[in-house]
N, C-alpha and C. Protein backbone atom coordinates (compact mmCIF):
# COMPACT_ATOMS: atom_id res chain seq x y z
N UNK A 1 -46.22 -8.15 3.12
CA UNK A 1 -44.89 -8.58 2.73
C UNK A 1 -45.00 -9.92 2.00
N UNK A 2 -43.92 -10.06 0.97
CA UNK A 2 -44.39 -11.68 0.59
C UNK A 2 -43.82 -12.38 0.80
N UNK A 3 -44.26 -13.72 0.26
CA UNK A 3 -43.60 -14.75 1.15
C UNK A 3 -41.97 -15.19 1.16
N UNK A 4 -41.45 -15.93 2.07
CA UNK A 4 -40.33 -15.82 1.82
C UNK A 4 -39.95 -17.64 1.50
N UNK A 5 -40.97 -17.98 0.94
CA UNK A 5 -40.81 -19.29 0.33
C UNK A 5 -40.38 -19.36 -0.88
N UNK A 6 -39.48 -20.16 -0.91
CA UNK A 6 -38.70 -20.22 -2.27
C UNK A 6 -39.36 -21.24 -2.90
N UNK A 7 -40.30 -21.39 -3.11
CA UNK A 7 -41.00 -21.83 -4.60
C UNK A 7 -41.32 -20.94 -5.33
N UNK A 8 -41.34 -20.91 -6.75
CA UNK A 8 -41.62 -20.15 -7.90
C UNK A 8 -42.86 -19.24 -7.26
N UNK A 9 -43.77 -20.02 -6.65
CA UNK A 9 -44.79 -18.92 -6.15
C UNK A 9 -44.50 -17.72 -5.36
N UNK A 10 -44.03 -17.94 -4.58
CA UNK A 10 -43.92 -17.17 -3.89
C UNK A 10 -42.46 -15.92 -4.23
N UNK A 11 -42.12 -15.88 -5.36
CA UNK A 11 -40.80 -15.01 -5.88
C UNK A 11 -41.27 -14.08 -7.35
N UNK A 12 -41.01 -13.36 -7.49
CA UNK A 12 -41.24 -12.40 -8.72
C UNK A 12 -40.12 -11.99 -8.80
N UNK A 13 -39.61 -11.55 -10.01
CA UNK A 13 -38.60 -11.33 -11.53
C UNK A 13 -39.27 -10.06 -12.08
N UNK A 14 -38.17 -8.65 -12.05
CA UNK A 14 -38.45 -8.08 -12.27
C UNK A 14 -37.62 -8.00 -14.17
N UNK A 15 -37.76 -8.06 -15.00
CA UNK A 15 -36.88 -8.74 -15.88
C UNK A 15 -37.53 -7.33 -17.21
N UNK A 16 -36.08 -7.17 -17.47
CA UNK A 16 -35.64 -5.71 -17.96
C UNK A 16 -34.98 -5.70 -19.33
N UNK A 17 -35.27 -5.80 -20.59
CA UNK A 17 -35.18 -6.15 -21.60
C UNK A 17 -34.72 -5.36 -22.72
N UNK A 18 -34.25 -5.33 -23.49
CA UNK A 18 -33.31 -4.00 -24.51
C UNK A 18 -32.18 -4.14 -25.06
N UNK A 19 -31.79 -3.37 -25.79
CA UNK A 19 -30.58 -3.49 -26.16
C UNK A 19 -30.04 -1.78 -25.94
N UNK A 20 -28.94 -1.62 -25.23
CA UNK A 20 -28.04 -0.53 -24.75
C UNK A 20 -27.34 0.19 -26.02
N UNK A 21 -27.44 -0.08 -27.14
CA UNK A 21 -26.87 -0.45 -27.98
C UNK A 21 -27.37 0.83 -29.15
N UNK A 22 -29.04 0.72 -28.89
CA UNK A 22 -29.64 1.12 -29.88
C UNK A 22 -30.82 2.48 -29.15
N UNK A 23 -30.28 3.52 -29.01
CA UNK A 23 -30.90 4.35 -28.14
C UNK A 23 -32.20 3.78 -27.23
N UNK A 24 -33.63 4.52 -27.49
CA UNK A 24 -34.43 4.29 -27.34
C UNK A 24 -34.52 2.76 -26.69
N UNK A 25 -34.18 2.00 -27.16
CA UNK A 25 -34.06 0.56 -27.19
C UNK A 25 -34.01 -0.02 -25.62
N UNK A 26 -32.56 0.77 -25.51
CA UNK A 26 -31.96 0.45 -24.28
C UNK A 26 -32.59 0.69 -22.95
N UNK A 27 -33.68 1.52 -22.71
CA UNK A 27 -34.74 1.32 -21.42
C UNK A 27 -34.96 0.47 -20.58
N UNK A 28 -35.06 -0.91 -20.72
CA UNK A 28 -34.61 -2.02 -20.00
C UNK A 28 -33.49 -1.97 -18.75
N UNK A 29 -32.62 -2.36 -19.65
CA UNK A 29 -31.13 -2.11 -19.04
C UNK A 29 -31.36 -1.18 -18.15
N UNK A 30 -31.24 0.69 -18.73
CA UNK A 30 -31.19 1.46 -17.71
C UNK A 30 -32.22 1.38 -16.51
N UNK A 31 -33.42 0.94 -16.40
CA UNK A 31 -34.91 0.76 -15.64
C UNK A 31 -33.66 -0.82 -14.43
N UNK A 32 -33.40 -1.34 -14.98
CA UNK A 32 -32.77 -2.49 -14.28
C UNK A 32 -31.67 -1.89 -13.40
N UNK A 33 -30.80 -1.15 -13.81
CA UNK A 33 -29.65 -0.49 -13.31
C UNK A 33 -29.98 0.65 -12.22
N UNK A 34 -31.15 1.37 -12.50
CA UNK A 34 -31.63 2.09 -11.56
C UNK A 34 -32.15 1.86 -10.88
N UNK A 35 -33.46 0.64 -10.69
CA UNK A 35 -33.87 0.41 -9.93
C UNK A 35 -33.06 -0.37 -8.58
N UNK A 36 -32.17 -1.11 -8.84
CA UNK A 36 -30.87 -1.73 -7.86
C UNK A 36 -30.23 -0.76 -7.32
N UNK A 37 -29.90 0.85 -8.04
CA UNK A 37 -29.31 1.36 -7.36
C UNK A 37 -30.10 2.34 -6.35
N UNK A 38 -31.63 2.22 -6.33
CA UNK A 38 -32.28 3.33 -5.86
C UNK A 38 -33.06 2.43 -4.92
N UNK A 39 -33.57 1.35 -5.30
CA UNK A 39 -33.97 0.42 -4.12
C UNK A 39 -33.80 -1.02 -3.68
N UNK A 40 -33.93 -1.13 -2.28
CA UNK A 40 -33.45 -2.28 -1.53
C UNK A 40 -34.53 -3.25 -2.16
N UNK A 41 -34.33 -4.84 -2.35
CA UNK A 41 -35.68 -5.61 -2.78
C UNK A 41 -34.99 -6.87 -1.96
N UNK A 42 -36.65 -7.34 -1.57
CA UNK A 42 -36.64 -8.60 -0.61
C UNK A 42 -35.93 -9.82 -1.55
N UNK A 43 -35.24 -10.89 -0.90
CA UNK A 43 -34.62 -11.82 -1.33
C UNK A 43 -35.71 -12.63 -2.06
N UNK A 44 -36.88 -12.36 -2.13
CA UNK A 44 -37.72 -13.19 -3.06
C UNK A 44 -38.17 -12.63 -4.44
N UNK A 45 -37.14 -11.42 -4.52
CA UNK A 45 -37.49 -10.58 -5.77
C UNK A 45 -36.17 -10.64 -6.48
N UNK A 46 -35.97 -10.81 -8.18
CA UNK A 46 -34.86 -10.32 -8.27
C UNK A 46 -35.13 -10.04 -9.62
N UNK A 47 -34.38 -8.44 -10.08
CA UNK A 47 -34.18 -7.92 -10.45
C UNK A 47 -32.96 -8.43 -12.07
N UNK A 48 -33.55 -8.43 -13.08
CA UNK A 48 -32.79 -8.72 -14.49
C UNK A 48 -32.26 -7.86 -15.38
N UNK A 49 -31.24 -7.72 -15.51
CA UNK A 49 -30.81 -6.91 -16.98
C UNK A 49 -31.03 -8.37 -18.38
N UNK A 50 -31.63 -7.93 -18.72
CA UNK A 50 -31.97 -9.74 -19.73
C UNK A 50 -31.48 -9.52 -20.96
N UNK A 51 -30.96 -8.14 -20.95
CA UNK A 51 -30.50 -7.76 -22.52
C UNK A 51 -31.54 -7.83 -23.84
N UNK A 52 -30.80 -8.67 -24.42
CA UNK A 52 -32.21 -8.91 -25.89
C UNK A 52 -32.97 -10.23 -25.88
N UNK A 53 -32.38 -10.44 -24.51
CA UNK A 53 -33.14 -12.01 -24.21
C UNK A 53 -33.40 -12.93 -24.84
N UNK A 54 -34.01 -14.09 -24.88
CA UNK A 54 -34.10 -15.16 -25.99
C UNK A 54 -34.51 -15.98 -24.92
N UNK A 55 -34.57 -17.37 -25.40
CA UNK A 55 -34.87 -18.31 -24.38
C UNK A 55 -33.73 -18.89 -23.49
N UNK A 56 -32.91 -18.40 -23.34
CA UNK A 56 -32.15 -18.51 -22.20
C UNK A 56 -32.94 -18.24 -20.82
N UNK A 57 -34.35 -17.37 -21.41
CA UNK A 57 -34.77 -16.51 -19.80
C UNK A 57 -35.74 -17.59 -19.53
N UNK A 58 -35.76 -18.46 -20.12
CA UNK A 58 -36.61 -19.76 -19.38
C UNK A 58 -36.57 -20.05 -18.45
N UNK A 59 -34.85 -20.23 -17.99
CA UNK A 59 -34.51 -20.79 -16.44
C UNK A 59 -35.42 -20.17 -15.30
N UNK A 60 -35.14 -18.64 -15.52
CA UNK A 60 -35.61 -17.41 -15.33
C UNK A 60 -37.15 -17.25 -14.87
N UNK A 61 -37.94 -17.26 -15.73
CA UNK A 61 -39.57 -17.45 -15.38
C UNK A 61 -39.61 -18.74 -15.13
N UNK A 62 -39.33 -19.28 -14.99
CA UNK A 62 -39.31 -21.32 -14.37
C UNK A 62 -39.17 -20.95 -12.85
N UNK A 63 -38.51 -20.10 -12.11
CA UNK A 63 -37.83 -20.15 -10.73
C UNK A 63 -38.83 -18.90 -10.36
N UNK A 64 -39.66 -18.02 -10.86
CA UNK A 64 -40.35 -17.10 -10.55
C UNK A 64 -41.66 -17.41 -11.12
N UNK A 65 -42.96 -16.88 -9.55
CA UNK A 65 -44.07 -17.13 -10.00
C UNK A 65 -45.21 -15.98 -10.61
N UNK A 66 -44.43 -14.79 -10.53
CA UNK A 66 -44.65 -13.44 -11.18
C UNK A 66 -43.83 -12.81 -11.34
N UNK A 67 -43.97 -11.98 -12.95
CA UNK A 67 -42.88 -11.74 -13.30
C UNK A 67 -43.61 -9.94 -13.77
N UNK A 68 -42.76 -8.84 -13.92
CA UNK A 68 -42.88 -8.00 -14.51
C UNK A 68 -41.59 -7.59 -15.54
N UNK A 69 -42.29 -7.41 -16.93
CA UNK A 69 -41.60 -7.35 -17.93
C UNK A 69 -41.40 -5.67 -18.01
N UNK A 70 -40.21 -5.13 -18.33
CA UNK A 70 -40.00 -4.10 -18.55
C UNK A 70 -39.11 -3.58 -19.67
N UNK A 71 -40.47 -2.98 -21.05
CA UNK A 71 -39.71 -2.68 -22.21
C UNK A 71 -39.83 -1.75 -23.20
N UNK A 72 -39.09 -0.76 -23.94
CA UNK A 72 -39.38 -0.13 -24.74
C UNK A 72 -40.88 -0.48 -25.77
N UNK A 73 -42.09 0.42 -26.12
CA UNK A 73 -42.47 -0.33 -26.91
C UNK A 73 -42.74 1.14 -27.96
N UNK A 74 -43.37 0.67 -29.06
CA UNK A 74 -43.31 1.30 -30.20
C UNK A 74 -45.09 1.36 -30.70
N UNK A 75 -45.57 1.78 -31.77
CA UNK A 75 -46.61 1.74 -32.31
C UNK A 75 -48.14 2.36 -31.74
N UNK A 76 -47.41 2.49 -30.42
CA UNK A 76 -48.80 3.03 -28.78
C UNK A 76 -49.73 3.71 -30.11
N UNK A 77 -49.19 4.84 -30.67
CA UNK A 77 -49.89 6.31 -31.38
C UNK A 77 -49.37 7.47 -30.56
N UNK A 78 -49.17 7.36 -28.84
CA UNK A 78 -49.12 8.05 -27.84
C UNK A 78 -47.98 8.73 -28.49
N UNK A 79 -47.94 9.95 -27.18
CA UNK A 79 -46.56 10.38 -27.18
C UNK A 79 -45.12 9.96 -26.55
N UNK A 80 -44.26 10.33 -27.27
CA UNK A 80 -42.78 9.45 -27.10
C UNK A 80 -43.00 10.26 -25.47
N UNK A 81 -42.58 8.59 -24.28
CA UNK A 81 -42.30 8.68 -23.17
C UNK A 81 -43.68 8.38 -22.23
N UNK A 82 -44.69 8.22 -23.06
CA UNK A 82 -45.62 7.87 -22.38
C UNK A 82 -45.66 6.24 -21.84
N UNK A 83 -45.65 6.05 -20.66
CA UNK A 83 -46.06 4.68 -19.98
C UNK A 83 -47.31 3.88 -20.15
N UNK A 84 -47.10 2.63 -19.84
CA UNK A 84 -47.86 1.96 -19.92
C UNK A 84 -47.84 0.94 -19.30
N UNK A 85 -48.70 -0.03 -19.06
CA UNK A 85 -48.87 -1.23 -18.04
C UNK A 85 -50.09 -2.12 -18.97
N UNK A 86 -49.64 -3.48 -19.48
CA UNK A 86 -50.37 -4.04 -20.17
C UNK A 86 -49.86 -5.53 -19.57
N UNK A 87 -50.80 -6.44 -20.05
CA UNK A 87 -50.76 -7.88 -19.71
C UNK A 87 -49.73 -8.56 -21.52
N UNK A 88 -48.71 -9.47 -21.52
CA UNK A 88 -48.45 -10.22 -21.98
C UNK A 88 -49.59 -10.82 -23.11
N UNK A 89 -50.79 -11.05 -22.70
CA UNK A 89 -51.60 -10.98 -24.14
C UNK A 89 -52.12 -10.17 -24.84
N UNK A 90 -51.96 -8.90 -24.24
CA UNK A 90 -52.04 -7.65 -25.12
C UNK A 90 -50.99 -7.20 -26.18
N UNK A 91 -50.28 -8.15 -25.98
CA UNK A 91 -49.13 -7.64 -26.96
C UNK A 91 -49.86 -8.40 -28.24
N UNK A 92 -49.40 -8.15 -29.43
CA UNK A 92 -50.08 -8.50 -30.93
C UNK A 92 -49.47 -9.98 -30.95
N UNK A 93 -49.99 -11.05 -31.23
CA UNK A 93 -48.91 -12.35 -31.15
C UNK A 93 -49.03 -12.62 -32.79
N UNK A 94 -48.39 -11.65 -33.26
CA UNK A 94 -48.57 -11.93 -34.87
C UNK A 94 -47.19 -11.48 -35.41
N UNK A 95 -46.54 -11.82 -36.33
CA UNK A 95 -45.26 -12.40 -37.22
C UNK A 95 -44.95 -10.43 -36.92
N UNK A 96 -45.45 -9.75 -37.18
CA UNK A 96 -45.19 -8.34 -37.24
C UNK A 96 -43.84 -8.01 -35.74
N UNK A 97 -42.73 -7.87 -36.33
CA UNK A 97 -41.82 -7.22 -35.15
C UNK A 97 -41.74 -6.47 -34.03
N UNK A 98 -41.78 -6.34 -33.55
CA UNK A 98 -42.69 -5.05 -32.34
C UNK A 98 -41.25 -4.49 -31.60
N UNK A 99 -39.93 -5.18 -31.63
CA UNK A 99 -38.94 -4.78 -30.79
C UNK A 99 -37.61 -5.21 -31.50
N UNK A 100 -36.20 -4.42 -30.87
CA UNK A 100 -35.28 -5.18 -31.84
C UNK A 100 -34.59 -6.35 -31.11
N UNK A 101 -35.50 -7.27 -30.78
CA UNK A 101 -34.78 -8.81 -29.76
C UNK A 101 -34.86 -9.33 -30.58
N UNK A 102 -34.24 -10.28 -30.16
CA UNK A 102 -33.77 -11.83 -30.91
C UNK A 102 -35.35 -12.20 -31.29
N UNK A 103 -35.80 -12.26 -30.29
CA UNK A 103 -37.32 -12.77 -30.42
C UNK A 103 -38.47 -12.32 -28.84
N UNK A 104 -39.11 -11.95 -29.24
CA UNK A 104 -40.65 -11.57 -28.38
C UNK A 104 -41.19 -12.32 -26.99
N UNK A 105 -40.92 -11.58 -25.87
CA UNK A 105 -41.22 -12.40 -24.96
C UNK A 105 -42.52 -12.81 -24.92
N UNK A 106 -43.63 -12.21 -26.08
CA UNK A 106 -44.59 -13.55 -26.29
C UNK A 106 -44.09 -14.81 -26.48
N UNK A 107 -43.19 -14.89 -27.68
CA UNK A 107 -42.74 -16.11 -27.72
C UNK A 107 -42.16 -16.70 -27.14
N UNK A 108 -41.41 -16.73 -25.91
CA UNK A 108 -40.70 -17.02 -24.68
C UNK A 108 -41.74 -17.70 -24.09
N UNK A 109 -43.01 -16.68 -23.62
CA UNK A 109 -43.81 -17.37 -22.73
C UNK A 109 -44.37 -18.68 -23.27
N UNK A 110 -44.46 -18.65 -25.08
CA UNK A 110 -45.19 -19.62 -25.46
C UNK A 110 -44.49 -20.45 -24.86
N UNK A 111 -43.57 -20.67 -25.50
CA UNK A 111 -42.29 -21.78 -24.82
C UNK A 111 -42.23 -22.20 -23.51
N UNK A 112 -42.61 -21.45 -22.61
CA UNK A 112 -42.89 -22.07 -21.21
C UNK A 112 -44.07 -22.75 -20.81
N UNK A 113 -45.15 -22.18 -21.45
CA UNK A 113 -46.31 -22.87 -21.54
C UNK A 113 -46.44 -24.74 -22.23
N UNK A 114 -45.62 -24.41 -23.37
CA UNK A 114 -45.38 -25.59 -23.74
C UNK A 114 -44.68 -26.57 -22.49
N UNK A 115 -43.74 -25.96 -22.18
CA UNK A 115 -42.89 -26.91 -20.56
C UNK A 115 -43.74 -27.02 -19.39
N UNK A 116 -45.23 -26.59 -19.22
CA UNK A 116 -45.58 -26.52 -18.59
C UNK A 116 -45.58 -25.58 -17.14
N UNK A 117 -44.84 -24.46 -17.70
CA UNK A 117 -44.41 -23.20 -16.62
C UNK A 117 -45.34 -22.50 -17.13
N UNK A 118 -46.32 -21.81 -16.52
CA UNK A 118 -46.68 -20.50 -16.65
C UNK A 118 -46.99 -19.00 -15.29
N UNK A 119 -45.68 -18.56 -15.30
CA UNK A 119 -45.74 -17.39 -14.53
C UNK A 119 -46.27 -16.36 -14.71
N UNK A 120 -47.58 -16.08 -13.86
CA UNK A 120 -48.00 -14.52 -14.02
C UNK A 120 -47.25 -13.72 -14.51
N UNK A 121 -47.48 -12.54 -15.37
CA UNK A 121 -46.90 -12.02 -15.78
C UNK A 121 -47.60 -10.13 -15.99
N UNK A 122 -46.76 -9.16 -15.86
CA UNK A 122 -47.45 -8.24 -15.92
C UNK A 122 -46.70 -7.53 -16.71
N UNK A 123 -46.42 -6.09 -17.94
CA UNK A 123 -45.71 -5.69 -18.66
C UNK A 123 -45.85 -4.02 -18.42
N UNK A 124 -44.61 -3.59 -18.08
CA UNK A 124 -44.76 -2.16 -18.32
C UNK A 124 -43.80 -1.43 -19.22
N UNK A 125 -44.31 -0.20 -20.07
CA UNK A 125 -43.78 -0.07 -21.06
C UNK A 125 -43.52 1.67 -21.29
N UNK A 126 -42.35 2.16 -22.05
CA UNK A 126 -42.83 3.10 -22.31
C UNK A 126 -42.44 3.80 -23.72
N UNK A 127 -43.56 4.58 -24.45
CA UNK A 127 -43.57 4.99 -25.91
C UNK A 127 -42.06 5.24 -26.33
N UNK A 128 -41.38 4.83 -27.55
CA UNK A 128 -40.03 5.24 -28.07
C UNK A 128 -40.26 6.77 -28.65
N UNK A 129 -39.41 7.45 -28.60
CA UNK A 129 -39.56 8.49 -29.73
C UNK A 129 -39.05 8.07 -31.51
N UNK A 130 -38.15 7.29 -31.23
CA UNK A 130 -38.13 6.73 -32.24
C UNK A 130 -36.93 5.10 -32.53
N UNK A 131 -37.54 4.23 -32.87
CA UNK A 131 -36.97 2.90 -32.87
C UNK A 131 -36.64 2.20 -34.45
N UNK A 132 -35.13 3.44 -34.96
CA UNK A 132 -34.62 2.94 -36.17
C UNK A 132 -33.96 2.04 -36.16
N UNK A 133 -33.72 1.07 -36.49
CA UNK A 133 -33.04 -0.07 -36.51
C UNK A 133 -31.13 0.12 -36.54
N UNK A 134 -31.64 1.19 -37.59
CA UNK A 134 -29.96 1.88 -38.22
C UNK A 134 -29.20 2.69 -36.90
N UNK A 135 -30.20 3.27 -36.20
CA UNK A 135 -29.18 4.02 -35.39
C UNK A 135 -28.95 3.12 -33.95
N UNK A 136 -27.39 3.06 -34.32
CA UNK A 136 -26.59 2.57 -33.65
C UNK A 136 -25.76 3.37 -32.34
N UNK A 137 -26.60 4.19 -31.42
CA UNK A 137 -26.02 5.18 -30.28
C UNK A 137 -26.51 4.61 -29.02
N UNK A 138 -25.79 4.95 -28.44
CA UNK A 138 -25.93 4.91 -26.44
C UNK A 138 -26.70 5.88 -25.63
N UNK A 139 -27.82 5.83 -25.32
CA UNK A 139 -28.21 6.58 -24.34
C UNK A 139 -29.95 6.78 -24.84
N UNK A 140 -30.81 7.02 -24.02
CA UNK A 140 -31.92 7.37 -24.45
C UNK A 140 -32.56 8.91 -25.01
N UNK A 141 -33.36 8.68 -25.85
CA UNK A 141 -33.47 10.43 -25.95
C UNK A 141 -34.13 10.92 -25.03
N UNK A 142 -34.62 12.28 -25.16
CA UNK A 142 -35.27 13.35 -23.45
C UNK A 142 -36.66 12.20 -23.41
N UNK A 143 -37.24 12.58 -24.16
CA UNK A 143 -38.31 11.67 -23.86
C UNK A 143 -38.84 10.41 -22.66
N UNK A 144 -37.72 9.75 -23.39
CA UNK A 144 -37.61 7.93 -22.94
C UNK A 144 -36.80 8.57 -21.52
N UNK A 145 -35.80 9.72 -21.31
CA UNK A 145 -34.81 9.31 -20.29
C UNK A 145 -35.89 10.21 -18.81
N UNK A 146 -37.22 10.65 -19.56
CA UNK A 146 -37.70 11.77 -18.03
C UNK A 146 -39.09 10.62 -18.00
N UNK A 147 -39.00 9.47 -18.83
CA UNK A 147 -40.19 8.61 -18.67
C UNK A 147 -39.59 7.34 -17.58
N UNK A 148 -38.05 7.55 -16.79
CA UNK A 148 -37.48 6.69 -16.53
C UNK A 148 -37.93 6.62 -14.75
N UNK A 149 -38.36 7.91 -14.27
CA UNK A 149 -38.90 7.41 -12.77
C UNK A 149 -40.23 6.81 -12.66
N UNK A 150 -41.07 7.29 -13.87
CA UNK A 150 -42.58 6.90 -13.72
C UNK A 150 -42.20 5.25 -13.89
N UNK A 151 -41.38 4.68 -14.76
CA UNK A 151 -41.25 3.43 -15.21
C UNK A 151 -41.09 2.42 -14.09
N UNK A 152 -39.86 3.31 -13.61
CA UNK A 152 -39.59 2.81 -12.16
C UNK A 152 -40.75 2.66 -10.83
N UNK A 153 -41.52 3.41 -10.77
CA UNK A 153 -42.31 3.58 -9.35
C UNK A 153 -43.69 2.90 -10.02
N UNK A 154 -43.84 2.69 -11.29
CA UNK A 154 -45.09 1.88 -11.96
C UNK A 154 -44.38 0.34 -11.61
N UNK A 155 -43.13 0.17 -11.85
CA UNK A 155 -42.82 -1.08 -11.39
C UNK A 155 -43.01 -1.25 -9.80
N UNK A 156 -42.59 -0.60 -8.92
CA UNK A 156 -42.12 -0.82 -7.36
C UNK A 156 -43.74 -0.59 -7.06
N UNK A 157 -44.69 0.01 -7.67
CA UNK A 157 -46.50 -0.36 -7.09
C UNK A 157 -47.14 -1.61 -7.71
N UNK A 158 -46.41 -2.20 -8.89
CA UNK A 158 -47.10 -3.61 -9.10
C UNK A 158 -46.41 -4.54 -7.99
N UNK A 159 -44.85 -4.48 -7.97
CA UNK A 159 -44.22 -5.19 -7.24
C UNK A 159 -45.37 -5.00 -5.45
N UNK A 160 -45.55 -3.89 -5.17
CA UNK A 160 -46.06 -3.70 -3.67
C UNK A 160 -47.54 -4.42 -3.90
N UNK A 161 -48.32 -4.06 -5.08
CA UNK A 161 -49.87 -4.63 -4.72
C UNK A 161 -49.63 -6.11 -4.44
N UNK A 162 -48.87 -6.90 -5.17
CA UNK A 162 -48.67 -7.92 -5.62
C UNK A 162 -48.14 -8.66 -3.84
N UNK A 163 -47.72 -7.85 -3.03
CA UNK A 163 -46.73 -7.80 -1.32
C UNK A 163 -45.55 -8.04 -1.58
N UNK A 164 -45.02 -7.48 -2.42
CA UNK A 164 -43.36 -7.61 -2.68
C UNK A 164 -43.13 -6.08 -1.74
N UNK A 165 -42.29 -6.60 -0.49
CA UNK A 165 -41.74 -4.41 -0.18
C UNK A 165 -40.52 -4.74 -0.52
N UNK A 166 -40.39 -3.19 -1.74
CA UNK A 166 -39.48 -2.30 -1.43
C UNK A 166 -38.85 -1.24 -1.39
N UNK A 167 -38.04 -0.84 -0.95
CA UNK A 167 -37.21 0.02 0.06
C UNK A 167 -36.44 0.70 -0.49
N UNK A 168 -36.71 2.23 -0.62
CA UNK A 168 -36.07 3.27 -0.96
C UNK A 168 -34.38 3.17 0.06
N UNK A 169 -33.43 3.13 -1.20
CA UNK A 169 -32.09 3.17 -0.45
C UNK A 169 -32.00 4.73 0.20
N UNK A 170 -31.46 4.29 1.33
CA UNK A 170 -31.16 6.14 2.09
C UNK A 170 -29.69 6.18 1.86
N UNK A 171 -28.67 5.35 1.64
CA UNK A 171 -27.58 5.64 1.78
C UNK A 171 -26.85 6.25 0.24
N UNK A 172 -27.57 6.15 -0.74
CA UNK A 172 -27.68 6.16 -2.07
C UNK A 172 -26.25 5.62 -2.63
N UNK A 173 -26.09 4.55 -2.21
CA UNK A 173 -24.73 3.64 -2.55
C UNK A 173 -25.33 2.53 -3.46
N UNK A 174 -24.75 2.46 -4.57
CA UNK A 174 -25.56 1.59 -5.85
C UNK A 174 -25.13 0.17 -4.85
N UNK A 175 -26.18 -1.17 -5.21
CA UNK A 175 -26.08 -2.28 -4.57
C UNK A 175 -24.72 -3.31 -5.41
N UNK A 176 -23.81 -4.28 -5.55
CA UNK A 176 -22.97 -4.78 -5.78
C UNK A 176 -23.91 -5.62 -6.80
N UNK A 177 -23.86 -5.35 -8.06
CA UNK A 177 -24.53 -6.36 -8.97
C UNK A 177 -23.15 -7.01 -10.03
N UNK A 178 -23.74 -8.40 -9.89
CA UNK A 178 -22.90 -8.88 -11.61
C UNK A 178 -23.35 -8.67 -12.76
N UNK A 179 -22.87 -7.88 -13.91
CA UNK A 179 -23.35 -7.43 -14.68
C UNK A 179 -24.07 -6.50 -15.40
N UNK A 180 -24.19 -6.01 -14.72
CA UNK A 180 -24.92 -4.43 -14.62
C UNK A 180 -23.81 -3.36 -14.70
């Protein structure tokens, strides 16, 4: 179990990134929304809808000492819906776009590094079928939406190696979130 010390160390951020907006995109969000409604998490874990994020999420990895990023990604080669689990410097840290955010939670982290924060960090991901900029719809395609439990239970086994438990809801009553 982990600790229940509230220093940055001892807390992980499960932080869920996308835009709802733009099919494929939106994986984040829904991975955030489901996971609150499907499981219980210890008060030293908490769970983000971060949207398209930016450095607002500074506060964010500042108050957490591991974090798992959870986001659509593009370019794998794989097939649309395939998962993945990569480290934060595996991502390309080069001018090339990789997502439709404001800006790259590489570049976020740089920014914390510069402040002198740096939270572990772990990334799980899964292949788009397709990430047009132009299409402007709600919902994920088959692909992205049957890649949505593996996403989930790849998160809740980093969260467990790591001694974060948690807890399959039995009552299946979504939890009271702001914003979500």
């Amino acid at each position: 179990m982990a600790s229940t010390d509230a220093s940055p160390e001892g807390r992980a951020a499960v932080v869920c990134i996308g835009n709802v907006l733009m099919r494929d995109e939106g994986l984040g969000p829904l991975v955030a929304r489901s996971l609150l409604e499907t499981y219980d998490f210890p008060g030293t874990v908490d769970v983000l809808d971060a949207g398209t994020m930016g450095m607002s999420l500074l506060p964010d990895l500042q108050s957490h000492g591991f974090v798992v990023l959870v986001d659509a990604v593009d370019g794998t080669g794989q097939e649309p819906g395939t998962v993945f689990t990569y480290t934060p410097d595996e991502m390309a840290p080069n001018a090339i776009m990789h997502s439709l955010h404001d800006m790259r939670f590489t570049d976020v982290l740089a920014a914390c590094r510069l402040m002198g924060i740096e939270p572990e960090a772990q990334c799980v991901g899964a292949q788009v079928l397709d990430m047009d900029p132009e299409d402007f719809s709600i919902g994920l395609t088959p692909p992205l939406e049957k890649a949505v439990p593996l996403v989930m239970a790849t998160v809740v086994k980093i969260l467990s190696d790591r001694g974060f438990t948690c807890i399959t809801r039995r009552d299946g009553r979504p939890l009271q979130t702001i914003g979500l």
